[in-house]
PDB file of N, CA and C in Angstrom:
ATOM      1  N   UNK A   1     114.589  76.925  79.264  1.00  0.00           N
ATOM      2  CA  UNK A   1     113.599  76.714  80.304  1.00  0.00           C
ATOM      3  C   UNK A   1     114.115  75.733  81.353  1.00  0.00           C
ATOM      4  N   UNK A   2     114.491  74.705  80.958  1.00  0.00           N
ATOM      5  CA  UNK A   2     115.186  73.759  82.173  1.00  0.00           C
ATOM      6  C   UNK A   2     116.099  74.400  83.150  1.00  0.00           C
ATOM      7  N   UNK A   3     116.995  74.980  82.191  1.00  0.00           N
ATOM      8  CA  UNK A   3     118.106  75.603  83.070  1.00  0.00           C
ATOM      9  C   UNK A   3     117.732  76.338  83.938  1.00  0.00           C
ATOM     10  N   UNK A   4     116.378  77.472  83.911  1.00  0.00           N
ATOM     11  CA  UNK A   4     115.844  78.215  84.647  1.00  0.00           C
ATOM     12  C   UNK A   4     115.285  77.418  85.964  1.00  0.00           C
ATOM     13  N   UNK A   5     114.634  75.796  85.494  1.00  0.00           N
ATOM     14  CA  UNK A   5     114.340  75.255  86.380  1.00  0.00           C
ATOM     15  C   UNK A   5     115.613  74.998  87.535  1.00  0.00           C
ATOM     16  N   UNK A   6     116.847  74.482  86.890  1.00  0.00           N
ATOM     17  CA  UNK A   6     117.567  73.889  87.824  1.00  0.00           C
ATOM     18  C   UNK A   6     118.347  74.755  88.412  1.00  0.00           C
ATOM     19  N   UNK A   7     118.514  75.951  88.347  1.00  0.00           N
ATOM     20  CA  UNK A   7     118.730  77.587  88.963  1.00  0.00           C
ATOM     21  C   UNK A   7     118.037  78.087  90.247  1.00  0.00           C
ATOM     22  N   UNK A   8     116.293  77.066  89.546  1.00  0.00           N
ATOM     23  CA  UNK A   8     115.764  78.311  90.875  1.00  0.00           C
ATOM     24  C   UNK A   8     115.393  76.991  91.858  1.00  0.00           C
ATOM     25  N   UNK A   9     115.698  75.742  91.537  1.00  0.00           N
ATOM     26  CA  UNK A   9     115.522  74.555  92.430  1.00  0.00           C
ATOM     27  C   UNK A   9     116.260  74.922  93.949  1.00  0.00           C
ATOM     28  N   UNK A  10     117.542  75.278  94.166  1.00  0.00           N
ATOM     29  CA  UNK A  10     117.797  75.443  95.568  1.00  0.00           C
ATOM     30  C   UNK A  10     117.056  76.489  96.247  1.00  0.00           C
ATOM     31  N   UNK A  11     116.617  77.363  95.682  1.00  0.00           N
ATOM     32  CA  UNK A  11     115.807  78.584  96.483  1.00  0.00           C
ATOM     33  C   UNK A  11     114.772  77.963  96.574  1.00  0.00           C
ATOM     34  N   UNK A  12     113.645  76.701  96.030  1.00  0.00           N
ATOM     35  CA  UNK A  12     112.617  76.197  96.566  1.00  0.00           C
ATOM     36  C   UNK A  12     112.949  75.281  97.399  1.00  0.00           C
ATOM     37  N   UNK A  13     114.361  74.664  97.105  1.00  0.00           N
ATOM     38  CA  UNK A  13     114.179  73.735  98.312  1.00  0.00           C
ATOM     39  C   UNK A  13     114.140  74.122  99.178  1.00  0.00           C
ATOM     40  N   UNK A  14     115.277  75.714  99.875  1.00  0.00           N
ATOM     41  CA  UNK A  14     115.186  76.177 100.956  1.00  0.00           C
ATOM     42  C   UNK A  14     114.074  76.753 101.400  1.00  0.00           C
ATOM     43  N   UNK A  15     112.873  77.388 100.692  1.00  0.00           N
ATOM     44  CA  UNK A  15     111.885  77.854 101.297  1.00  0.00           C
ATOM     45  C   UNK A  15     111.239  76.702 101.534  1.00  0.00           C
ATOM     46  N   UNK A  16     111.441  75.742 101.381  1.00  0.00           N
ATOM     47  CA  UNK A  16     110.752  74.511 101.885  1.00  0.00           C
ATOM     48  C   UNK A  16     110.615  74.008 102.848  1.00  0.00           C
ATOM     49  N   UNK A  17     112.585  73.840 103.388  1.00  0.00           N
ATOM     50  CA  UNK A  17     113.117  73.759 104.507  1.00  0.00           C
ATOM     51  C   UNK A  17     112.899  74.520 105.321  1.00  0.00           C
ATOM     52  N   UNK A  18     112.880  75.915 105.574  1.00  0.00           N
ATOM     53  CA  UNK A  18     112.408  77.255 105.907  1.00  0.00           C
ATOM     54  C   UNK A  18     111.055  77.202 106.479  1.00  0.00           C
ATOM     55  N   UNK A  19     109.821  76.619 105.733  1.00  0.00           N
ATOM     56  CA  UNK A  19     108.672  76.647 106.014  1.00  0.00           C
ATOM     57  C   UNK A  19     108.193  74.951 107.213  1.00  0.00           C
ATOM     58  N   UNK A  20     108.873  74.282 106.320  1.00  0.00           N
ATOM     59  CA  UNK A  20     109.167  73.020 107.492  1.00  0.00           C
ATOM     60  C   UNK A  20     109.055  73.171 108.484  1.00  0.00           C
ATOM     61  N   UNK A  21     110.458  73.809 109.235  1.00  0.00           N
ATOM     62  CA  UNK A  21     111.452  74.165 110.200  1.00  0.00           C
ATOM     63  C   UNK A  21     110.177  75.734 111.141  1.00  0.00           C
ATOM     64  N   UNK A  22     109.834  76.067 110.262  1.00  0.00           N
ATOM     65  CA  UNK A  22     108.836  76.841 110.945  1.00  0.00           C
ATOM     66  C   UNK A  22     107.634  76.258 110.982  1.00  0.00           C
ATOM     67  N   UNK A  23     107.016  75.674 110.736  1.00  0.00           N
ATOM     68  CA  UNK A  23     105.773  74.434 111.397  1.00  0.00           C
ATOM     69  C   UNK A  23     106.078  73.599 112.409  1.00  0.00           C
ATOM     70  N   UNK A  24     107.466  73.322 112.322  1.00  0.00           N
ATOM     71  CA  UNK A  24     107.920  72.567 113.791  1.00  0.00           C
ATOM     72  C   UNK A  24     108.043  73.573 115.009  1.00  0.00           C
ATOM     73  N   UNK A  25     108.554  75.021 114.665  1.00  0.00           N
ATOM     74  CA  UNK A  25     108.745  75.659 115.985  1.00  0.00           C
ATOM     75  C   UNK A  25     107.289  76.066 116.022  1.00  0.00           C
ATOM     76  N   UNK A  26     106.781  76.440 115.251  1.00  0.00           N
ATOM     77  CA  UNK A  26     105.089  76.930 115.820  1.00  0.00           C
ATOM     78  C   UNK A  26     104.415  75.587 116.154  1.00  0.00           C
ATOM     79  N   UNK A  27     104.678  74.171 116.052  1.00  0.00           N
ATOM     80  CA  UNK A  27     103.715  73.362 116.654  1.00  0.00           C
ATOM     81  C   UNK A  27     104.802  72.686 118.440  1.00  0.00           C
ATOM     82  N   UNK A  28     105.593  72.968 118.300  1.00  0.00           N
ATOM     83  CA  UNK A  28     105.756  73.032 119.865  1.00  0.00           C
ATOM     84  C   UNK A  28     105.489  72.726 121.085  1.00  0.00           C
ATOM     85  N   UNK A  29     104.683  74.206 121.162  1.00  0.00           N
ATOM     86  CA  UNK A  29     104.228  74.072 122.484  1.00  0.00           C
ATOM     87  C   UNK A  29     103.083  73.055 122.497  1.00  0.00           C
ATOM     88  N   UNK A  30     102.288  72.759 121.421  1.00  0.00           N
ATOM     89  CA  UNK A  30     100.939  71.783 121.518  1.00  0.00           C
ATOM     90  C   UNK A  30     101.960  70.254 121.621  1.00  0.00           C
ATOM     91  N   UNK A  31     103.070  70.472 120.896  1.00  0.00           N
ATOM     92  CA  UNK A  31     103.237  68.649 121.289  1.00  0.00           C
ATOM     93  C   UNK A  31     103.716  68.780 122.792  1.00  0.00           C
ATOM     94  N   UNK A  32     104.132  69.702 122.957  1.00  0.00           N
ATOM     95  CA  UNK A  32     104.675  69.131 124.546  1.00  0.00           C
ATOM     96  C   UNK A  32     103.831  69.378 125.579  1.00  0.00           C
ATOM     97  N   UNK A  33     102.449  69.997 125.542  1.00  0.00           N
ATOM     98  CA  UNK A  33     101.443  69.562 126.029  1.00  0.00           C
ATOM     99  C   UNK A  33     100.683  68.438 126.178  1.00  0.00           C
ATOM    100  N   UNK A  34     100.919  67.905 124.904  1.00  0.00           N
ATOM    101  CA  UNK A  34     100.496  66.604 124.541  1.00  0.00           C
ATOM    102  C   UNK A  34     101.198  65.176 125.106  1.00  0.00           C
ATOM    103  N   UNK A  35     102.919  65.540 125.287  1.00  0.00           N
ATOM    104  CA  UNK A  35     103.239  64.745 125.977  1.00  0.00           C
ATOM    105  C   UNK A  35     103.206  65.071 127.448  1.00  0.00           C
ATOM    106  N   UNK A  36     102.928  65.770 128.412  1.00  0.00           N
ATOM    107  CA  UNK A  36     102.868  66.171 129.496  1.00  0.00           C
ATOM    108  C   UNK A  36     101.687  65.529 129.895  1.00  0.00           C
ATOM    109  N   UNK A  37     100.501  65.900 128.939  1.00  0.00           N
ATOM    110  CA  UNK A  37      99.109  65.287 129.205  1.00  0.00           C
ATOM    111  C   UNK A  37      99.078  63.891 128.883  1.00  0.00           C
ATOM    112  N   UNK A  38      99.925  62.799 128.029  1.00  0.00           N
ATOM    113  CA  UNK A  38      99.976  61.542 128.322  1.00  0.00           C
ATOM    114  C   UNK A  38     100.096  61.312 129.682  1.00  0.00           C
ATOM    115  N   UNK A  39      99.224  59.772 129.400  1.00  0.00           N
ATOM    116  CA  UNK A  39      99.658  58.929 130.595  1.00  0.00           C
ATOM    117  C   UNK A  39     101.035  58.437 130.541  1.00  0.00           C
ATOM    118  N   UNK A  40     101.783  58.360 131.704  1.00  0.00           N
ATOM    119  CA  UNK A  40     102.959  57.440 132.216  1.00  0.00           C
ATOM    120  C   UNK A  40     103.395  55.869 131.571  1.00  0.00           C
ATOM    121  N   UNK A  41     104.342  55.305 130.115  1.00  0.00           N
ATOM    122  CA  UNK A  41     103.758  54.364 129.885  1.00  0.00           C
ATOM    123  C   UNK A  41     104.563  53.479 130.776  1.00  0.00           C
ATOM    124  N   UNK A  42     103.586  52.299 130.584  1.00  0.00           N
ATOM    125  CA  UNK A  42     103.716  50.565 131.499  1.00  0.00           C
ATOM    126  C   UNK A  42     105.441  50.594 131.555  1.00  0.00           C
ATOM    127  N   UNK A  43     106.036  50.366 132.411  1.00  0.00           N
ATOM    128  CA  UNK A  43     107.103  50.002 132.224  1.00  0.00           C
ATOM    129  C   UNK A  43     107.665  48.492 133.131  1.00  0.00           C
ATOM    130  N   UNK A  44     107.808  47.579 132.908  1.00  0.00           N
ATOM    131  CA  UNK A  44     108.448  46.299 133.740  1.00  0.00           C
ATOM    132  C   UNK A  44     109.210  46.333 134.525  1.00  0.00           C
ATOM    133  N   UNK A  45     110.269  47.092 133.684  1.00  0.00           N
ATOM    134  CA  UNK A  45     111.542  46.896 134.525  1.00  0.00           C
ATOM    135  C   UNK A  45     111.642  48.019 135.926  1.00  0.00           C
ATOM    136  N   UNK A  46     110.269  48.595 136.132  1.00  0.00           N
ATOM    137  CA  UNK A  46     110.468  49.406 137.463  1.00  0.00           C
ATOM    138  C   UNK A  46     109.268  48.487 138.219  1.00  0.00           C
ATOM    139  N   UNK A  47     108.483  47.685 137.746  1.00  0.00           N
ATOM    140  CA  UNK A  47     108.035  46.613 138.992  1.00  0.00           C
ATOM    141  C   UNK A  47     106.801  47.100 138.210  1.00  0.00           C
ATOM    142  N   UNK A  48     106.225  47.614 137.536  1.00  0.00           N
ATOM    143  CA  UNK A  48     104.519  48.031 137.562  1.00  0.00           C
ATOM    144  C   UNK A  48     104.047  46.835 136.410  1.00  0.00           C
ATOM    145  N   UNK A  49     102.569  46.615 137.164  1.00  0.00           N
ATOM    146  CA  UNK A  49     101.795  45.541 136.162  1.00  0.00           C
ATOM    147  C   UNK A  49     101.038  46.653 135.030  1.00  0.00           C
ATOM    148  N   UNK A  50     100.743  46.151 134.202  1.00  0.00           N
ATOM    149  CA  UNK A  50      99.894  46.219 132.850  1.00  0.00           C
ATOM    150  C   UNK A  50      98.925  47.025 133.613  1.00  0.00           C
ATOM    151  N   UNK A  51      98.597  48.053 132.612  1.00  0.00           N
ATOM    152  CA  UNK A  51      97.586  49.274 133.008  1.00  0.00           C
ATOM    153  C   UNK A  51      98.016  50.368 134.372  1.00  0.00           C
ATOM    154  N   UNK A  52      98.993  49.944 134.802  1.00  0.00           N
ATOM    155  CA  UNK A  52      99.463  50.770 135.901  1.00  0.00           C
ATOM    156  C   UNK A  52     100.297  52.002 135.378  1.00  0.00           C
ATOM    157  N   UNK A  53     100.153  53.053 135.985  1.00  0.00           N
ATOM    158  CA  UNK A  53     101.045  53.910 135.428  1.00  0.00           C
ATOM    159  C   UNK A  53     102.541  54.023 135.940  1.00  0.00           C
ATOM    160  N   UNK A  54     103.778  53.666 135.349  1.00  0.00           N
ATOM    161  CA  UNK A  54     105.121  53.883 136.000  1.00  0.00           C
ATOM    162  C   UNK A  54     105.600  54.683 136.975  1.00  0.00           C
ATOM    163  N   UNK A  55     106.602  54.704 137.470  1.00  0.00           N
ATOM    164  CA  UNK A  55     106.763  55.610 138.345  1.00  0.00           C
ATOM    165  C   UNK A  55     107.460  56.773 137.766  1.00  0.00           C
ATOM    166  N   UNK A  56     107.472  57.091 136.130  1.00  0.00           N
ATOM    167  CA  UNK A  56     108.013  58.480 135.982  1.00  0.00           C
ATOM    168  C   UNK A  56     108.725  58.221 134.762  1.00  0.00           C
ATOM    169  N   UNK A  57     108.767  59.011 134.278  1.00  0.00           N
ATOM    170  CA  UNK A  57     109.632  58.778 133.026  1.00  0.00           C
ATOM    171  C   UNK A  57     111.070  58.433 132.835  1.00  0.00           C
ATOM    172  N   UNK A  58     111.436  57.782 131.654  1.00  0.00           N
ATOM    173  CA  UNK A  58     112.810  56.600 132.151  1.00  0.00           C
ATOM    174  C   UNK A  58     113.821  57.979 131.848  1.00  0.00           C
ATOM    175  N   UNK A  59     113.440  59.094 131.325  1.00  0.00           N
ATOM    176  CA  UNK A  59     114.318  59.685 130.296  1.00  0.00           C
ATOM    177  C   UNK A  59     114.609  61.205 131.505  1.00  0.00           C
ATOM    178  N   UNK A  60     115.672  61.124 131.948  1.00  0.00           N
ATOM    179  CA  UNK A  60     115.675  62.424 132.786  1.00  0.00           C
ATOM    180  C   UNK A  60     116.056  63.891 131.981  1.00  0.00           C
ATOM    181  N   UNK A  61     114.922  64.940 132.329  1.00  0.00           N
ATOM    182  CA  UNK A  61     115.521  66.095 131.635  1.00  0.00           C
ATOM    183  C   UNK A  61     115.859  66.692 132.498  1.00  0.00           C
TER     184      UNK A  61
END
């Protein structure tokens, strides 16, 4: 019986990984809505005070 366990252990890990890896591509498009629909955060080092929104995101795509 063990042995059977430690046989069929990589085929669960991969459907694991498998099912993972497919919850990340089907949730997607909602996170990057989600970051689109954030606000701009505070940033200092481009001059803006507290509660102001930055001038853009630091990270260029």
């Amino acid at each position: 019986m063990f042995q059977h366990l430690v046989e069929s252990l990589p085929r669960r890990v991969e459907a694991v990984i498998a099912a993972m890896f497919q919850h990340l591509v089907e949730s997607l498009p909602r996170r990057v809505e989600a970051v689109i629909a954030s606000p701009v955060p505070y940033r200092p080092e481009a001059g803006g005070q507290p509660g102001e929104p930055g001038p853009g995101p630091s990270v260029r795509l």
